[in-house]
C-alpha atoms as a PDB file:
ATOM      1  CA  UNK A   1     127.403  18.251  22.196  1.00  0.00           C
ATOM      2  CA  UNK A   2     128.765  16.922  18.506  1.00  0.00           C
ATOM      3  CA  UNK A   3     128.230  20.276  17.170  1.00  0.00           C
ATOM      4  CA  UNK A   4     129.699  22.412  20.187  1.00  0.00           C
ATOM      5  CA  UNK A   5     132.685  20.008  19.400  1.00  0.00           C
ATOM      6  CA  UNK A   6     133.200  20.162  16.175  1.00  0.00           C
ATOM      7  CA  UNK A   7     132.682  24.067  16.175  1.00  0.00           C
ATOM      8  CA  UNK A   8     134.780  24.606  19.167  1.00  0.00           C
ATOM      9  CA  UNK A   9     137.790  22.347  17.210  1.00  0.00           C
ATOM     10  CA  UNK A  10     137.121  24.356  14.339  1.00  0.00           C
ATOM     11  CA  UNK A  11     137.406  27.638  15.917  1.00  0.00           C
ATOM     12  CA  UNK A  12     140.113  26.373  18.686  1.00  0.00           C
ATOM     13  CA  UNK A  13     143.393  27.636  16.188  1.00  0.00           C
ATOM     14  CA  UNK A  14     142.053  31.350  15.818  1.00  0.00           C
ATOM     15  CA  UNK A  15     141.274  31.252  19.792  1.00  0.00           C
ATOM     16  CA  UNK A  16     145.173  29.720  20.778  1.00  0.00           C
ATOM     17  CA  UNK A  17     146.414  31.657  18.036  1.00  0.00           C
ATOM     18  CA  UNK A  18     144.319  35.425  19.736  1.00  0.00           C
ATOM     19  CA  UNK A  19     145.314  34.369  23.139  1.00  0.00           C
ATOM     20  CA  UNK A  20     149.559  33.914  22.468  1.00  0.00           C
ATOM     21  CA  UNK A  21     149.198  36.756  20.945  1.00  0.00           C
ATOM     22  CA  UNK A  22     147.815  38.630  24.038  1.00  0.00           C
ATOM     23  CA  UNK A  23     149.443  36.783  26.624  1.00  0.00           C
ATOM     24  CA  UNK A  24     152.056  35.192  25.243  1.00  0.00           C
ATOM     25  CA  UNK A  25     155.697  35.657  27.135  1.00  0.00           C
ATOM     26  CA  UNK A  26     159.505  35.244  25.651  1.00  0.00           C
ATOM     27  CA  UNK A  27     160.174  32.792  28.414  1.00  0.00           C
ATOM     28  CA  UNK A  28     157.693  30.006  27.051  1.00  0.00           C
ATOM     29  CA  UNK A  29     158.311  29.252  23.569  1.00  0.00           C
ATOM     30  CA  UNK A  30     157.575  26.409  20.821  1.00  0.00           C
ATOM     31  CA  UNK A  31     155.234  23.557  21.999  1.00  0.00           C
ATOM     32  CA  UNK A  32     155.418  24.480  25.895  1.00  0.00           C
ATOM     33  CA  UNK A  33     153.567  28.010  24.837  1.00  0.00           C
ATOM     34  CA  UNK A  34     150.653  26.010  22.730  1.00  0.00           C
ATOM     35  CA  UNK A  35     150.379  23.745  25.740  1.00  0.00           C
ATOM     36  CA  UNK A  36     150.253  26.549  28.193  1.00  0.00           C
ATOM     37  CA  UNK A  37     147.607  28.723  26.262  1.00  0.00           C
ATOM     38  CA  UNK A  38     145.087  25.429  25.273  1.00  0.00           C
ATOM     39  CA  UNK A  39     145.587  24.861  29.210  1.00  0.00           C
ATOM     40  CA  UNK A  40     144.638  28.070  30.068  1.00  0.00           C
ATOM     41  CA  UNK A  41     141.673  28.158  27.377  1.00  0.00           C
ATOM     42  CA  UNK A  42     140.606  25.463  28.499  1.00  0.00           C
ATOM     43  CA  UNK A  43     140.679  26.576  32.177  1.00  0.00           C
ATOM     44  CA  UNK A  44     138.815  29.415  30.996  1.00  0.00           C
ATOM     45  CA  UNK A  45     136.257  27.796  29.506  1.00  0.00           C
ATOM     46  CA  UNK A  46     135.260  25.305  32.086  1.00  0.00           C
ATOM     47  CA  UNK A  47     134.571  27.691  34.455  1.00  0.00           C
ATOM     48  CA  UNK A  48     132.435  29.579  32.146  1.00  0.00           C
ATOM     49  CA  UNK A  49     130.561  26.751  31.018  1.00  0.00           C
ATOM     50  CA  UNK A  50     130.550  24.463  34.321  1.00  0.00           C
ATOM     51  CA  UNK A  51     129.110  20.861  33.499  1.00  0.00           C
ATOM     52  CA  UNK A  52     126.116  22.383  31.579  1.00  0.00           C
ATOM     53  CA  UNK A  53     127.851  22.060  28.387  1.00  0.00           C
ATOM     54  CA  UNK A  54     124.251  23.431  26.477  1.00  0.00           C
ATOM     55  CA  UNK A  55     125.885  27.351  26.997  1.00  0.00           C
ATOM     56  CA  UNK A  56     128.997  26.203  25.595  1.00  0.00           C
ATOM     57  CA  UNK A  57     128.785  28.141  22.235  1.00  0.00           C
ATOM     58  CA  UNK A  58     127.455  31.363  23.356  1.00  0.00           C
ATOM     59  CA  UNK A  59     130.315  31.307  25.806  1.00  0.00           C
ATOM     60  CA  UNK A  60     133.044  30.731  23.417  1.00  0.00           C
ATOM     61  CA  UNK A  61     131.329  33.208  20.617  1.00  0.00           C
ATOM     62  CA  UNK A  62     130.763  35.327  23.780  1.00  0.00           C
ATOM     63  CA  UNK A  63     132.646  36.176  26.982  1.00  0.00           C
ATOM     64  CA  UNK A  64     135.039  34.403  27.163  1.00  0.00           C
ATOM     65  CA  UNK A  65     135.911  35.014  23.578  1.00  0.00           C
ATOM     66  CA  UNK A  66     136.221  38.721  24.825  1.00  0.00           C
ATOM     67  CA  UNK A  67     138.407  37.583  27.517  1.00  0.00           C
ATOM     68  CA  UNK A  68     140.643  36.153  25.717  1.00  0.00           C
ATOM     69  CA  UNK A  69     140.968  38.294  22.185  1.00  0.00           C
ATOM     70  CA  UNK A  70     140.393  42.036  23.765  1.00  0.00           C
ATOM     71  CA  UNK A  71     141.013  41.289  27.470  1.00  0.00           C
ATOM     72  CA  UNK A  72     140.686  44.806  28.937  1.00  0.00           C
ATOM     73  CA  UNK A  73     141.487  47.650  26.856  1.00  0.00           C
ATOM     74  CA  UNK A  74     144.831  48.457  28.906  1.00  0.00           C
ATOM     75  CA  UNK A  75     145.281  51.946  26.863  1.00  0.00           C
ATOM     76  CA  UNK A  76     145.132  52.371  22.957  1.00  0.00           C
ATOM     77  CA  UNK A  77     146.881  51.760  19.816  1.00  0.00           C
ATOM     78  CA  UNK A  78     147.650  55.588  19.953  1.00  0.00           C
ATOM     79  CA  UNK A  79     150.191  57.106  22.546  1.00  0.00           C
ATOM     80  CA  UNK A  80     149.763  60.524  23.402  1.00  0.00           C
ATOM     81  CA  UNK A  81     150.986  63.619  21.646  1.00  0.00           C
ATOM     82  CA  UNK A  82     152.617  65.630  24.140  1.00  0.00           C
ATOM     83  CA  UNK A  83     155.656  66.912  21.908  1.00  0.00           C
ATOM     84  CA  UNK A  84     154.402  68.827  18.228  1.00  0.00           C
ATOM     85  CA  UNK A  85     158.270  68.808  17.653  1.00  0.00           C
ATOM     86  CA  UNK A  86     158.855  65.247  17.558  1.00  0.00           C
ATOM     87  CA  UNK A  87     158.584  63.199  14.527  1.00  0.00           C
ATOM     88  CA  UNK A  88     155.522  61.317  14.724  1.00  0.00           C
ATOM     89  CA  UNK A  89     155.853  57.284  14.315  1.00  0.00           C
ATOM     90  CA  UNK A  90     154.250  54.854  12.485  1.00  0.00           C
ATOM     91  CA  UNK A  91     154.495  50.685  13.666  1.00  0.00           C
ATOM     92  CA  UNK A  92     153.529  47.896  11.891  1.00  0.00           C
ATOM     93  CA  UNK A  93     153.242  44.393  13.571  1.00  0.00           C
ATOM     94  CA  UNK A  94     154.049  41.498  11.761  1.00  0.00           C
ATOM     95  CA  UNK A  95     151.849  37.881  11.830  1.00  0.00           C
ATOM     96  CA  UNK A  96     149.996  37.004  15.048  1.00  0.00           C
ATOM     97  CA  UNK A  97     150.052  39.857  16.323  1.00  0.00           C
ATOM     98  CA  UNK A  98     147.612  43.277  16.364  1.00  0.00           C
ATOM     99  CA  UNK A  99     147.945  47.100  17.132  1.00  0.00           C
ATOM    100  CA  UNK A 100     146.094  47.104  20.496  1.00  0.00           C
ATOM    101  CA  UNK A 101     148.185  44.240  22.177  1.00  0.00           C
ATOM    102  CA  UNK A 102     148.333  45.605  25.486  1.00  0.00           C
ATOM    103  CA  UNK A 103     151.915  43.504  26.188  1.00  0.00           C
ATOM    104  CA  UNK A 104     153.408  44.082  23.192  1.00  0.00           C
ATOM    105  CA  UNK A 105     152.773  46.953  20.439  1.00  0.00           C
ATOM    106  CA  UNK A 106     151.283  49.662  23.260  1.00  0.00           C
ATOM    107  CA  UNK A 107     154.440  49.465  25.745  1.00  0.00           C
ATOM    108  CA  UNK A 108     156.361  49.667  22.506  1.00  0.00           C
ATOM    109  CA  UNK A 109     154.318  52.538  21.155  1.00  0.00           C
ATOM    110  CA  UNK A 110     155.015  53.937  25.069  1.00  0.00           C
ATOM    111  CA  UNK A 111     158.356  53.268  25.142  1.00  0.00           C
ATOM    112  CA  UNK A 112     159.115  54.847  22.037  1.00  0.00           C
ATOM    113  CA  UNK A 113     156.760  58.172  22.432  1.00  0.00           C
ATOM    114  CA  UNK A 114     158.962  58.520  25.665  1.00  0.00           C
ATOM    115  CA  UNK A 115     162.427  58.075  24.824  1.00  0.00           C
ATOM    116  CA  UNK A 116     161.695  60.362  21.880  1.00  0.00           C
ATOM    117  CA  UNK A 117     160.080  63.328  24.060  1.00  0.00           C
ATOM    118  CA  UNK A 118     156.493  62.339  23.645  1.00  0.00           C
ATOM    119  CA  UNK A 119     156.072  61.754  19.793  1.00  0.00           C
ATOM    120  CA  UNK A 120     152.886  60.455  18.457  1.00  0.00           C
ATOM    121  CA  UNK A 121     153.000  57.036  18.075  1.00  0.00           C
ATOM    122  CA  UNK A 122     150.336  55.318  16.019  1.00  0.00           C
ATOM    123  CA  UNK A 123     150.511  51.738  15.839  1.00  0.00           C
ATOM    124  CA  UNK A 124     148.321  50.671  12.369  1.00  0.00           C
ATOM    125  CA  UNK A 125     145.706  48.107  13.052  1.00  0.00           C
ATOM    126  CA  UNK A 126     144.511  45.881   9.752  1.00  0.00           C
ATOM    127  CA  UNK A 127     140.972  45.674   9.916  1.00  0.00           C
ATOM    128  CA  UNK A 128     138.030  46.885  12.711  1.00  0.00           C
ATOM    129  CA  UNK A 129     138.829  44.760  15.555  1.00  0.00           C
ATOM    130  CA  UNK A 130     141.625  43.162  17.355  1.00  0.00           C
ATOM    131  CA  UNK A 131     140.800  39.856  15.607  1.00  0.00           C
ATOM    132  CA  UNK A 132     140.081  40.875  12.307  1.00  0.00           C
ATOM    133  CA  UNK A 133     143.546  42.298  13.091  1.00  0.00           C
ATOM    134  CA  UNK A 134     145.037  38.784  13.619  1.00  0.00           C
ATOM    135  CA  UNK A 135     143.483  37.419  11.078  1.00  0.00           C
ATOM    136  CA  UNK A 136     144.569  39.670   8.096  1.00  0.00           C
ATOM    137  CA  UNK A 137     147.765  39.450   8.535  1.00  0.00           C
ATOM    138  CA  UNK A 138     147.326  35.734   8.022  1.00  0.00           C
ATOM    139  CA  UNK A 139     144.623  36.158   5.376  1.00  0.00           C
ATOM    140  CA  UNK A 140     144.733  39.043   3.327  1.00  0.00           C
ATOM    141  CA  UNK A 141     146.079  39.907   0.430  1.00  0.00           C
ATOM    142  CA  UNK A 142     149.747  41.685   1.170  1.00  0.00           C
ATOM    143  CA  UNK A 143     148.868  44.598  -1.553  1.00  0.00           C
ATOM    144  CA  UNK A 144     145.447  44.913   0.287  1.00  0.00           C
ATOM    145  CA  UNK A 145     147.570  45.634   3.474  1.00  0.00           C
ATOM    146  CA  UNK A 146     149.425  47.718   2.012  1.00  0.00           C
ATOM    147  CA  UNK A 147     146.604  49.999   0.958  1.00  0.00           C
ATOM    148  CA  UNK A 148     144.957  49.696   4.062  1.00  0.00           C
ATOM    149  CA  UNK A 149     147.521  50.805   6.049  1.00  0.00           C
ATOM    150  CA  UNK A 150     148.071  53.843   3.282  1.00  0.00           C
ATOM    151  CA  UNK A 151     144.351  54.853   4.113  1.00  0.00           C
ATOM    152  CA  UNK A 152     145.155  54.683   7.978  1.00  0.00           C
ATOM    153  CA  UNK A 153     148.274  57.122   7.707  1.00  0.00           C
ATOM    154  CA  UNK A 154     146.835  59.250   5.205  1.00  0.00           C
ATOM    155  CA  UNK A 155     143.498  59.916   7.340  1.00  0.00           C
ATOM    156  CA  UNK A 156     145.870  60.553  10.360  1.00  0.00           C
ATOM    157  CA  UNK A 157     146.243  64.423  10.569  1.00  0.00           C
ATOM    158  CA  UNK A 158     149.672  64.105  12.900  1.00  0.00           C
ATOM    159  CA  UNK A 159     150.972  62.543  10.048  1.00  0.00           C
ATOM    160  CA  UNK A 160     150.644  64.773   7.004  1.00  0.00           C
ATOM    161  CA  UNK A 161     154.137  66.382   6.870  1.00  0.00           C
ATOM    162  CA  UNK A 162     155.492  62.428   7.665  1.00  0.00           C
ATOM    163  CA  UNK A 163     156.900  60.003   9.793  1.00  0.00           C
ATOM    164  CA  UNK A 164     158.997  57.768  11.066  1.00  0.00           C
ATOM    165  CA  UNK A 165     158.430  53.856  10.042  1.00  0.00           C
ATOM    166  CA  UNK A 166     158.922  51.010  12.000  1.00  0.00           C
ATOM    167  CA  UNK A 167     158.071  47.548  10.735  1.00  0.00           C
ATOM    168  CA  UNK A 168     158.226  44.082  12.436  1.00  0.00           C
ATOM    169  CA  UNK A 169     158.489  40.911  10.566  1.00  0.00           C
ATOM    170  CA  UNK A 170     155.402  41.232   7.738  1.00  0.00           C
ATOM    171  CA  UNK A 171     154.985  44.641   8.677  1.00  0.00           C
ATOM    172  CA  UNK A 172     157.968  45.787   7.644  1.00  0.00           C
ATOM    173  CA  UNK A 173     157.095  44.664   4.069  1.00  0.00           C
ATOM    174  CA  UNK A 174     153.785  46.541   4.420  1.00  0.00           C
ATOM    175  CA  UNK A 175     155.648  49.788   5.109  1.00  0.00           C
ATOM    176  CA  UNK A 176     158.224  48.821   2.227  1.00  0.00           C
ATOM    177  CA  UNK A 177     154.842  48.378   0.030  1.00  0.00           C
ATOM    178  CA  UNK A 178     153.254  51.598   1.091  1.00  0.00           C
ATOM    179  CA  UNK A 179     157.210  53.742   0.346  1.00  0.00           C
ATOM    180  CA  UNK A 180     157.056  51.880  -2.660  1.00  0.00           C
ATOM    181  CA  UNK A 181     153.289  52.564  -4.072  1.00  0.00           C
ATOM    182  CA  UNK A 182     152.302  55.455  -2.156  1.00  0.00           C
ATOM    183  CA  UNK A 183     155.064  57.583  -0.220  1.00  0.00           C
ATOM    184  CA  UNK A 184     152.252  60.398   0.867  1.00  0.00           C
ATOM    185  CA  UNK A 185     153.081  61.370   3.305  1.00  0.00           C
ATOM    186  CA  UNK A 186     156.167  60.235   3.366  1.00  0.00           C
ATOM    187  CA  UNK A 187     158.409  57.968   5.333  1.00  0.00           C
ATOM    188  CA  UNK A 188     161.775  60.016   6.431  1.00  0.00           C
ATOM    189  CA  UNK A 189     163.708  56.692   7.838  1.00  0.00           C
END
């Protein structure tokens, strides 16, 4: 039990920190949102785990971490191309958050293929999974970012002739970084 502890402390920050990210809401904010997500967590885990505490770990490493970092894969980082005429769009979240976040970047990514006739939206995840997504925007190095995200647009065929950028927080200093170092293709906004 000493060990499940101490790992379960240890990882507890990068679990609160996946799950505001996914279910965070504008209406909780500050301490009250902590509170709400370690109470959910929590919930979460107990009823994984039950009073047999020995399948603690593989549940947190496991299900439940799935629950709680991917949830369900409510569509995909990429909104449709339904308009070749429309200048695609590139996003880039800032801390805390990731490119799949299926409350926050995808409705954006939606909202803004829509209201500009069905434009490819692409929003640029940092890494190969929703978490490593989190993380490295805490973590890595910004110029590593910014080439990482010049690797994603330049292997993006919609996006040879250009795009449109739009950063939030960090990422708009990752899209400065990438107009600054790399420019190809280029960023018309």
């Amino acid at each position: 039990i000493q060990s499940i502890t101490m790992w379960a402390k240890a990882t507890l920050v990068v679990f609160i920190s996946a799950f505001l990210s996914v279910c965070g809401s504008s209406v909780v904010s500050g301490e009250a949102k902590e509170a709400k997500a370690l109470r959910t967590f929590t919930e979460l885990l107990r009823n994984k785990v039950g009073k047999d505490a020995s399948n603690a770990v593989e549940v947190l490493r496991g299900e439940t971490f799935t629950q709680i970092v991917k949830l369900k894969e409510i569509g995909s980082h990429r909104a449709s191309v339904k308009s070749s005429e429309a200048t695609p769009v590139v996003q880039m979240h800032g801390m805390g958050d990731f490119a799949n976040d299926p409350f926050g970047m995808v409705p954006l990514a939606n909202a803004i293929s829509e209201y500009l006739g069905g434009a490819y939206v692409l929003n640029v995840q940092i890494g190969d999974s929703n978490i490593q997504d989190i993380m490295n925007g805490f973590l890595m190095n910004l110029d590593d970012q910014v080439d990482y995200f010049a690797n994603v647009v330049k292997s993006d065929v919609h996006l040879a002739k250009g795009f449109n950028a739009v950063g939030y927080s960090q990422g708009n200093l990752v899209i400065r970084g990438y107009i600054e170092k790399y420019n190809d293709p280029p960023v018309f906004n």
